[in-house]
Protein backbone atom coordinates (compact mmCIF):
# COMPACT_ATOMS: atom_id res chain seq x y z
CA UNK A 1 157.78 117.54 72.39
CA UNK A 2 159.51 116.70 75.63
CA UNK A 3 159.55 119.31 78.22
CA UNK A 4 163.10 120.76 78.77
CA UNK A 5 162.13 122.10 82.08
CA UNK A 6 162.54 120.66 85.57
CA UNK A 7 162.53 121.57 88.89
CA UNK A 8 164.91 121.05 91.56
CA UNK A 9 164.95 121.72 95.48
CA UNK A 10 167.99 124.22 95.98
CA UNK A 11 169.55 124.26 99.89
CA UNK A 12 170.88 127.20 101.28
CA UNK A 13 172.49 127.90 104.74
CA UNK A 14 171.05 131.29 106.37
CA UNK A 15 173.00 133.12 108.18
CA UNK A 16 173.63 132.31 112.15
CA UNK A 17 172.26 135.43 113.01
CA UNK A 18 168.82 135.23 111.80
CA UNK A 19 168.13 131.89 113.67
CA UNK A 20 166.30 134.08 116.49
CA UNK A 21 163.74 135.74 114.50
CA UNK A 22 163.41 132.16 113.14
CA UNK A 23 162.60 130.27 116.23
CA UNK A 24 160.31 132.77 116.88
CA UNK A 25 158.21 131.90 113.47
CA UNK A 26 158.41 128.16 113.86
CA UNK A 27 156.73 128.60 117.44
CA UNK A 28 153.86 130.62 115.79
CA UNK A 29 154.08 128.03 113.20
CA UNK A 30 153.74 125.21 115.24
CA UNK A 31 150.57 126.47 117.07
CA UNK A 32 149.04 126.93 114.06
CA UNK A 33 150.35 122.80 113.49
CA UNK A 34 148.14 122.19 116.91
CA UNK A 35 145.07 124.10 116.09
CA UNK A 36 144.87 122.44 112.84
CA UNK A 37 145.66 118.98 114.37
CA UNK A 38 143.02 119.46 117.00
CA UNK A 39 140.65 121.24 114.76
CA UNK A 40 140.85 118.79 112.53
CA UNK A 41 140.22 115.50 115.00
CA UNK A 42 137.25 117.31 116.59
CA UNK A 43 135.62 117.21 113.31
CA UNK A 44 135.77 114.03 112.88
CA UNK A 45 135.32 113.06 116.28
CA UNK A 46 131.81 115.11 116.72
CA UNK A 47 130.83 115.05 113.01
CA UNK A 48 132.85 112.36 110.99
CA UNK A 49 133.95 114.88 108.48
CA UNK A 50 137.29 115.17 107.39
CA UNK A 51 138.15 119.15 107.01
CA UNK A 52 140.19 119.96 103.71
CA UNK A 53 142.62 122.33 103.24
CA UNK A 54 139.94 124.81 102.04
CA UNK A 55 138.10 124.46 105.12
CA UNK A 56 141.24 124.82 107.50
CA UNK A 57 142.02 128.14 105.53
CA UNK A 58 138.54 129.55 106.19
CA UNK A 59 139.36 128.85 110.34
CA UNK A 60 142.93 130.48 110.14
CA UNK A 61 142.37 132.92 107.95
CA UNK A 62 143.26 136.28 109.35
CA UNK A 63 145.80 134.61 112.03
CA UNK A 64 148.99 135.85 110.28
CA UNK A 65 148.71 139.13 111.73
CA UNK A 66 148.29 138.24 115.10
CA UNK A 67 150.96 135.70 115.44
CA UNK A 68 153.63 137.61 113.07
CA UNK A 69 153.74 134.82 109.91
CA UNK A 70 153.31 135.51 106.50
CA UNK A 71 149.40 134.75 105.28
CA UNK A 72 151.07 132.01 102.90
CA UNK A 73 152.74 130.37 106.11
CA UNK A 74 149.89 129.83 107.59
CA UNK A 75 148.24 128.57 104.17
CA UNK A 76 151.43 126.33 103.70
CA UNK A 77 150.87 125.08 107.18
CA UNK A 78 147.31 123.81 106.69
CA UNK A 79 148.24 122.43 103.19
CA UNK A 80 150.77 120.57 104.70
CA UNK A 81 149.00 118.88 107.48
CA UNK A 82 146.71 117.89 105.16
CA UNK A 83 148.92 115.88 103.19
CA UNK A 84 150.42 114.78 105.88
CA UNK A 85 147.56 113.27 107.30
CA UNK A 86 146.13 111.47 104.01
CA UNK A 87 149.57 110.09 103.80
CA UNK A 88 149.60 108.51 106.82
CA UNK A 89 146.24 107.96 107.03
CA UNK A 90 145.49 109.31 110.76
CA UNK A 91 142.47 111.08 112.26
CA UNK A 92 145.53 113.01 114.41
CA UNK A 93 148.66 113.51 113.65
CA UNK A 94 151.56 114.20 116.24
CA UNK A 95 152.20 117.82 118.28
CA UNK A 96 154.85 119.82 117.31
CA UNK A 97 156.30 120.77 120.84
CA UNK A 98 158.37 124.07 120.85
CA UNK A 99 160.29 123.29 123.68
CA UNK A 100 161.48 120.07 125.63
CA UNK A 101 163.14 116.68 125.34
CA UNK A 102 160.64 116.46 122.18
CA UNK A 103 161.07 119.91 120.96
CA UNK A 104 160.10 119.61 117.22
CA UNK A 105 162.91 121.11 114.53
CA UNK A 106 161.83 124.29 113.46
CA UNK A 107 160.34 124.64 110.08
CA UNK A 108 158.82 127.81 108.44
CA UNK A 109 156.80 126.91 105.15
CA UNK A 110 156.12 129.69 102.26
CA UNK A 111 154.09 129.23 98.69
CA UNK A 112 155.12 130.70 95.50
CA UNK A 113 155.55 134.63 95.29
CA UNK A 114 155.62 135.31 98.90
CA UNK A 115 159.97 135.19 98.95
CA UNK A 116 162.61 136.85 96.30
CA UNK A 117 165.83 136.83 96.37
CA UNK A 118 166.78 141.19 96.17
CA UNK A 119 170.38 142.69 96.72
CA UNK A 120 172.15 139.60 97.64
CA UNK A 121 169.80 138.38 100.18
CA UNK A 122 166.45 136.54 100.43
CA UNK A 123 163.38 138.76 101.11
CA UNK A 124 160.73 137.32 102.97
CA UNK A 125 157.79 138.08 105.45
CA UNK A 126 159.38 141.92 105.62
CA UNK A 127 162.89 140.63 106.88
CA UNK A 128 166.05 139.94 104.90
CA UNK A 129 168.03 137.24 105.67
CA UNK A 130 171.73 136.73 104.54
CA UNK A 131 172.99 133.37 103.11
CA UNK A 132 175.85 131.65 101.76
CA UNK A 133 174.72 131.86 98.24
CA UNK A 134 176.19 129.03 96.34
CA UNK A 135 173.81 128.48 93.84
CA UNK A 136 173.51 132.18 92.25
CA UNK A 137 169.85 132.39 93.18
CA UNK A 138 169.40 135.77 91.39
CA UNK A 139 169.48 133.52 88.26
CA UNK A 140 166.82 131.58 89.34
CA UNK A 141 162.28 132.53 89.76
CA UNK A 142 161.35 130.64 93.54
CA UNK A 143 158.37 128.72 93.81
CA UNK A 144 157.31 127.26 96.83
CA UNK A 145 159.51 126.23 99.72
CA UNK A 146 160.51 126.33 103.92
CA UNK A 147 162.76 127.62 106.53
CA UNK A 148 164.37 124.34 108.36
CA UNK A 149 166.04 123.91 111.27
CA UNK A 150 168.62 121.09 111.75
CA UNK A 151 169.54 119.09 114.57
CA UNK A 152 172.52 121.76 115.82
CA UNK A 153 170.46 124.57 115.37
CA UNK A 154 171.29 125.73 111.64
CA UNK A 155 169.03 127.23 109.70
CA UNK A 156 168.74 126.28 105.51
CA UNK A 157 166.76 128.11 102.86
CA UNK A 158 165.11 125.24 101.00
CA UNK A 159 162.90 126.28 97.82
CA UNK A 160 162.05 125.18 94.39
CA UNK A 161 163.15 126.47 91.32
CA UNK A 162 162.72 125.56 87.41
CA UNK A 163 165.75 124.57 86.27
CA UNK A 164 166.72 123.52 82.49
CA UNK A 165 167.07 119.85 81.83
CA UNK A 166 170.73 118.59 81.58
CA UNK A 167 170.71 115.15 79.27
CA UNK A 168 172.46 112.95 79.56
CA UNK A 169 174.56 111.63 76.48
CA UNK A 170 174.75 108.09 78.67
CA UNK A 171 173.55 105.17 76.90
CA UNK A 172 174.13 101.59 79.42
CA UNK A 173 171.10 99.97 81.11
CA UNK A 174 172.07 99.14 84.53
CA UNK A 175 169.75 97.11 87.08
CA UNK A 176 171.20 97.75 90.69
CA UNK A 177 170.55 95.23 93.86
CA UNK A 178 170.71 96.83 97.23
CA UNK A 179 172.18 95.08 99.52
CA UNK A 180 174.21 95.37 103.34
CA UNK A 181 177.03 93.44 102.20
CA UNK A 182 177.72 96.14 99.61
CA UNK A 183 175.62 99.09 99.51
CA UNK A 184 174.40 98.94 95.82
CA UNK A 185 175.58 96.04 93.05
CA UNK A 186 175.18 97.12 89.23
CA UNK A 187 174.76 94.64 86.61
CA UNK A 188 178.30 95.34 84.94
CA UNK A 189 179.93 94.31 88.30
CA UNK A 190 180.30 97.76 89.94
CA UNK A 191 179.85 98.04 93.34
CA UNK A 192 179.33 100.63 96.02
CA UNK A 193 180.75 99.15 99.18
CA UNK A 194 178.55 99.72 102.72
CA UNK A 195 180.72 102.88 104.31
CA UNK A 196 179.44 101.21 107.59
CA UNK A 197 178.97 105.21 108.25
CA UNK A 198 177.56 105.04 111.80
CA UNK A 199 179.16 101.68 112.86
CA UNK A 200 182.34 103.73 112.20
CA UNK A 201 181.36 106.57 114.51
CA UNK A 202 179.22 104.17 117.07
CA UNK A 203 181.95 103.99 119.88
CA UNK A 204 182.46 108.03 119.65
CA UNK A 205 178.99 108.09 119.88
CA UNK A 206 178.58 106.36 122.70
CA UNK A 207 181.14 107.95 124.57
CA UNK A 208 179.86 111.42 123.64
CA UNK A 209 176.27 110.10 124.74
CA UNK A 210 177.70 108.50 128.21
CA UNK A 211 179.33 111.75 129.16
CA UNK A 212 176.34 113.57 128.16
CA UNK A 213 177.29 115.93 125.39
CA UNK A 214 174.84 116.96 123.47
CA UNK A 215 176.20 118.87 121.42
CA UNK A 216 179.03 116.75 120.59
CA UNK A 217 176.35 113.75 119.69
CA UNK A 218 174.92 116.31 117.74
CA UNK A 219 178.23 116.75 115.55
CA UNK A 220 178.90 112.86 114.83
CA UNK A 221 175.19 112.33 113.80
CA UNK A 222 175.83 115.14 111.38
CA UNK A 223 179.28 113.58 110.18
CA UNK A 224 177.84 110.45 109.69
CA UNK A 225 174.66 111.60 107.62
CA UNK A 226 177.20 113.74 105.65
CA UNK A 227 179.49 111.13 104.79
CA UNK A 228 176.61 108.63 103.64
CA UNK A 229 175.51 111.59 101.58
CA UNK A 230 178.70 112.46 99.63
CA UNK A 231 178.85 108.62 99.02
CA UNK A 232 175.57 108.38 97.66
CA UNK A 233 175.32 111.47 95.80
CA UNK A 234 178.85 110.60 93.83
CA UNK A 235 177.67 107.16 93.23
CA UNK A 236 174.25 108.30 91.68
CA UNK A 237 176.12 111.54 89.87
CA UNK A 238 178.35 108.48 88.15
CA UNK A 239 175.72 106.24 87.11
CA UNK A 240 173.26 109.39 85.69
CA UNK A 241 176.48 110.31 84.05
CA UNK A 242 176.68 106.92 81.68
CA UNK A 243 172.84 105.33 81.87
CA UNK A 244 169.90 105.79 79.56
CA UNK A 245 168.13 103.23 81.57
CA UNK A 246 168.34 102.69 85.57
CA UNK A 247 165.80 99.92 87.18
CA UNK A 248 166.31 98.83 90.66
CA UNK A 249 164.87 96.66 93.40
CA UNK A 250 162.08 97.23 95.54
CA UNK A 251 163.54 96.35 98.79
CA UNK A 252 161.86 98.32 101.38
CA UNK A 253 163.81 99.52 104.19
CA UNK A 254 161.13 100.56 106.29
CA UNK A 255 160.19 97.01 106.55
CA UNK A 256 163.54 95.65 107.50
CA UNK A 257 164.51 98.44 110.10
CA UNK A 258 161.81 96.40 112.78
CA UNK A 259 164.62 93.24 112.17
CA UNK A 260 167.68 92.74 114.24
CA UNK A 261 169.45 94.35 111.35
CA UNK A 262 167.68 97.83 111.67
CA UNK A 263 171.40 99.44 111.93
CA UNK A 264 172.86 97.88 108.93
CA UNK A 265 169.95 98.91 107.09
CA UNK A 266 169.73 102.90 107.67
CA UNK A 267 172.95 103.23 107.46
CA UNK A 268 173.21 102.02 103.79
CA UNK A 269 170.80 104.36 102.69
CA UNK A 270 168.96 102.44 100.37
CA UNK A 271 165.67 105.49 100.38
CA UNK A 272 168.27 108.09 99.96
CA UNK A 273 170.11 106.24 96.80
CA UNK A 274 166.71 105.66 95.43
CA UNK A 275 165.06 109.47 95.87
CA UNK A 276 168.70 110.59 94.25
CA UNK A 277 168.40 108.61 91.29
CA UNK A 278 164.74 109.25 90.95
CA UNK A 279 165.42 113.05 90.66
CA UNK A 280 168.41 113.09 89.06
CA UNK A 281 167.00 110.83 86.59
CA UNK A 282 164.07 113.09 85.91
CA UNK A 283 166.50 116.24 85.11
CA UNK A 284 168.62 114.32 82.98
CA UNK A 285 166.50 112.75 80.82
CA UNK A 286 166.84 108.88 81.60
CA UNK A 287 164.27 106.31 82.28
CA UNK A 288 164.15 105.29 85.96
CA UNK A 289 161.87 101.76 87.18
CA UNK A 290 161.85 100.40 90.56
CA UNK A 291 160.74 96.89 90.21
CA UNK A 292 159.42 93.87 92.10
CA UNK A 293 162.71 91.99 93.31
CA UNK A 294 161.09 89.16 94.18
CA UNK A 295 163.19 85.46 93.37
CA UNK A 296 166.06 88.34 91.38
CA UNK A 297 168.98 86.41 93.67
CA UNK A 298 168.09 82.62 93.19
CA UNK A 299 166.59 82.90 89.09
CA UNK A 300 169.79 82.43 86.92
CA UNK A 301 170.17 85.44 84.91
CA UNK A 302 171.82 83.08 82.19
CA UNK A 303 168.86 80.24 81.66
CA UNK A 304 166.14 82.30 83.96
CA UNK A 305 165.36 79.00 85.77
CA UNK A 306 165.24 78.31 89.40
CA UNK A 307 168.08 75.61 89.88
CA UNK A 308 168.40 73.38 93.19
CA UNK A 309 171.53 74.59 94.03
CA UNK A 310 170.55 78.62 94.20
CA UNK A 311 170.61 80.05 97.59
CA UNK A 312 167.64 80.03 99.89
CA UNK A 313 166.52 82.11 102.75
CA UNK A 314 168.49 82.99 105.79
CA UNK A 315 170.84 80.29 105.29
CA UNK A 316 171.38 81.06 102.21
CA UNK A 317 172.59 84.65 103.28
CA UNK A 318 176.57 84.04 103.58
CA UNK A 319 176.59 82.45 99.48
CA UNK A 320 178.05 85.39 98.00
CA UNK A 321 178.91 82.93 95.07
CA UNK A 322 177.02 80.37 93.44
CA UNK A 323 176.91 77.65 90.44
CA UNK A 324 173.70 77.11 88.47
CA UNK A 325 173.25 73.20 88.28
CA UNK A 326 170.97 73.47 85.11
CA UNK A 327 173.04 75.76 82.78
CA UNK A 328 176.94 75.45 84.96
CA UNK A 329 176.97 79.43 84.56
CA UNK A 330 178.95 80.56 88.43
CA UNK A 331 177.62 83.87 89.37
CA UNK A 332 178.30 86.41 91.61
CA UNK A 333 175.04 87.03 94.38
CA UNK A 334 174.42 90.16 94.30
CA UNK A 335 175.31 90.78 90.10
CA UNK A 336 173.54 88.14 89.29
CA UNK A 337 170.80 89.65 91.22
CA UNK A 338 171.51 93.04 89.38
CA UNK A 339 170.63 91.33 85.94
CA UNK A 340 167.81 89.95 86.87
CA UNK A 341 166.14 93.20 88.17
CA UNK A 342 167.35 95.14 85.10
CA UNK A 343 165.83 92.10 82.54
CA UNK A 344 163.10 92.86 84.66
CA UNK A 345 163.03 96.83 83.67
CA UNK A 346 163.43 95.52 80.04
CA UNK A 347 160.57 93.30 80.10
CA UNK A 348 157.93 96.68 81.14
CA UNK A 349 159.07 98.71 78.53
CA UNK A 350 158.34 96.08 76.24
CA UNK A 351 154.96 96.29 76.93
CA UNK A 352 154.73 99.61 76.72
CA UNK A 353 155.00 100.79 80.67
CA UNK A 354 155.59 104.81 80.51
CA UNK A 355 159.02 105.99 80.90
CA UNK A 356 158.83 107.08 84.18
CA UNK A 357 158.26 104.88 87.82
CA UNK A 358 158.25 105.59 91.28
């Protein structure tokens, strides 16, 4: 039977007011980041053992009380770095600084049970801290979650809650290219155009930056990460809407922000469209693939051959239009691209691939 149950990551302002009492947490909690950190390089330094969360607990164990942070905070804290550092794979990771140039955002971590949500407000670590409650969360059990600080100084209530699964009644298989040109292509011809989010805002920007208003550069980064988020979020809430299937391209932006086109590429948001989809996916039921792109703009999605006259490299950038010589099918780039990558997500559930991919 499948599992009607999901969870999702619910974000909540807190309350201006509160942001005090948490600065003064994410100080504790970033000295408890450094101990860890150097705890943890020391060990491998002197001994060549790599300390596990288990063994991080046993060292801070006790420290809550003294530094004014729930038990599970610190817990959360060496969990965390742990991850952390098998994910990156690093004997040390970086120093969270609590002050400075470098100051790091603030960020106050909590496990399951240790916050509630009790007469319109959330209770945690003995304090109750008002937010603007637009989710209802007395309707919902938390589970684990943090305190975050972003860059202006606002504080969000981020936690994780079981939610029920929505299906979707959608049935189209879409394969999406990502692109700079537009944002995302779909393999019935839609398109979500590049909102060119930050190049819009760049010369504001700069002046802001020349004149040396921080706060104001503050603001526009904001804008522009909003923006690029409503765009994304409506384009992914449409295609969730209609799909049963949804298989895109593997194009890695963290490879192409080292190129001279670094701008261009964070600012389409490829990672962000793809976490959306992935998520959304999940709680409605649909199969999501991400798939090796690999030759998807110059095989003809018509006779799946690799003509002479398909476009090639960097030169080959500026075709946006192109005529296969073997079959005389004239696609569009970046849709014939799109059905390519989606025959692609056909051809692994033919052989049985699970529903699911990351």
């Amino acid at each position: 039977m499948t599992d009607m149950k999901s969870t999702k990551t619910l974000k909540i302002r807190v309350r201006d007011k509160h942001a005090a009492q948490l600065r003064e947490w994410s100080r504790a909690v970033n000295f408890v980041w450094n101990y860890v950190n150097e705890l943890s390089s020391r060990s491998i330094r002197e001994h060549s053992r790599f300390l596990s969360a288990f063994d991080l607990h046993k060292y801070t164990n006790g420290a809550g009380k003294d530094l004014n942070l729930h038990s599970q905070t610190v817990q959360g804290i060496s969990d965390e770095y742990v991850t952390r550092r098998k994910q990156f794979k690093k004997r040390q990771l970086r120093w969270r600084c609590s002050g400075g140039a470098k100051r790091s955002l603030g960020w106050v971590p909590f496990k399951v049970g240790a916050a509630k949500f009790q007469s319109g407000q959330v209770v945690f670590n003995k304090q109750h801290f008002k937010v603007f409650d637009s989710y209802g969360l007395s309707n919902f059990k938390f589970r684990s979650g943090s305190f975050n600080e972003d860059s202006r100084g606002r504080w969000y209530f981020n936690v994780v809650v079981d939610v029920d699964r929505q299906l979707s009644a959608g049935q189209s298989d879409i394969g999406i290219d990502l692109g700079l040109k537009t944002t995302a292509t779909c393999s019935d011809a839609e398109k979500l155009d590049s909102g060119k989010f930050y190049q819009g805002l760049e010369k504001a920007l700069g002046v802001a930056q020349r004149a040396g208003r921080k706060a104001r550069v503050r603001a526009i980064h904001a804008k522009i990460a909003n923006r690029r988020k409503d765009a994304l979020h409506k384009f992914s809430n449409a295609l969730v809407a209609r799909c049963g299937l949804i298989v895109v391209g593997d194009v890695s932006s963290q490879k192409l922000v080292k190129t001279n086109m670094a701008k261009s590429v964070l600012d389409a948001g490829w990672g962000q469209l793809k976490s959306m989809l992935e998520y959304k996916c999940d709680h409605a039921g649909i199969v999501f693939m991400v798939v090796n792109e690999k030759n998807t703009t110059q095989t003809c999605s018509s006779c799946k051959q690799l003509p002479d006259s398909r476009p090639r490299g960097i030169a080959g950038l500026g075709i946006r239009e192109w005529t296969c010589c073997g079959c005389g099918v004239t696609h569009d780039r970046d849709v014939n691209a799109a059905k390519n990558i989606l025959a692609l997500g056909h051809g692994r559930l033919a052989v049985g691939i699970p529903h699911h991919f990351s």
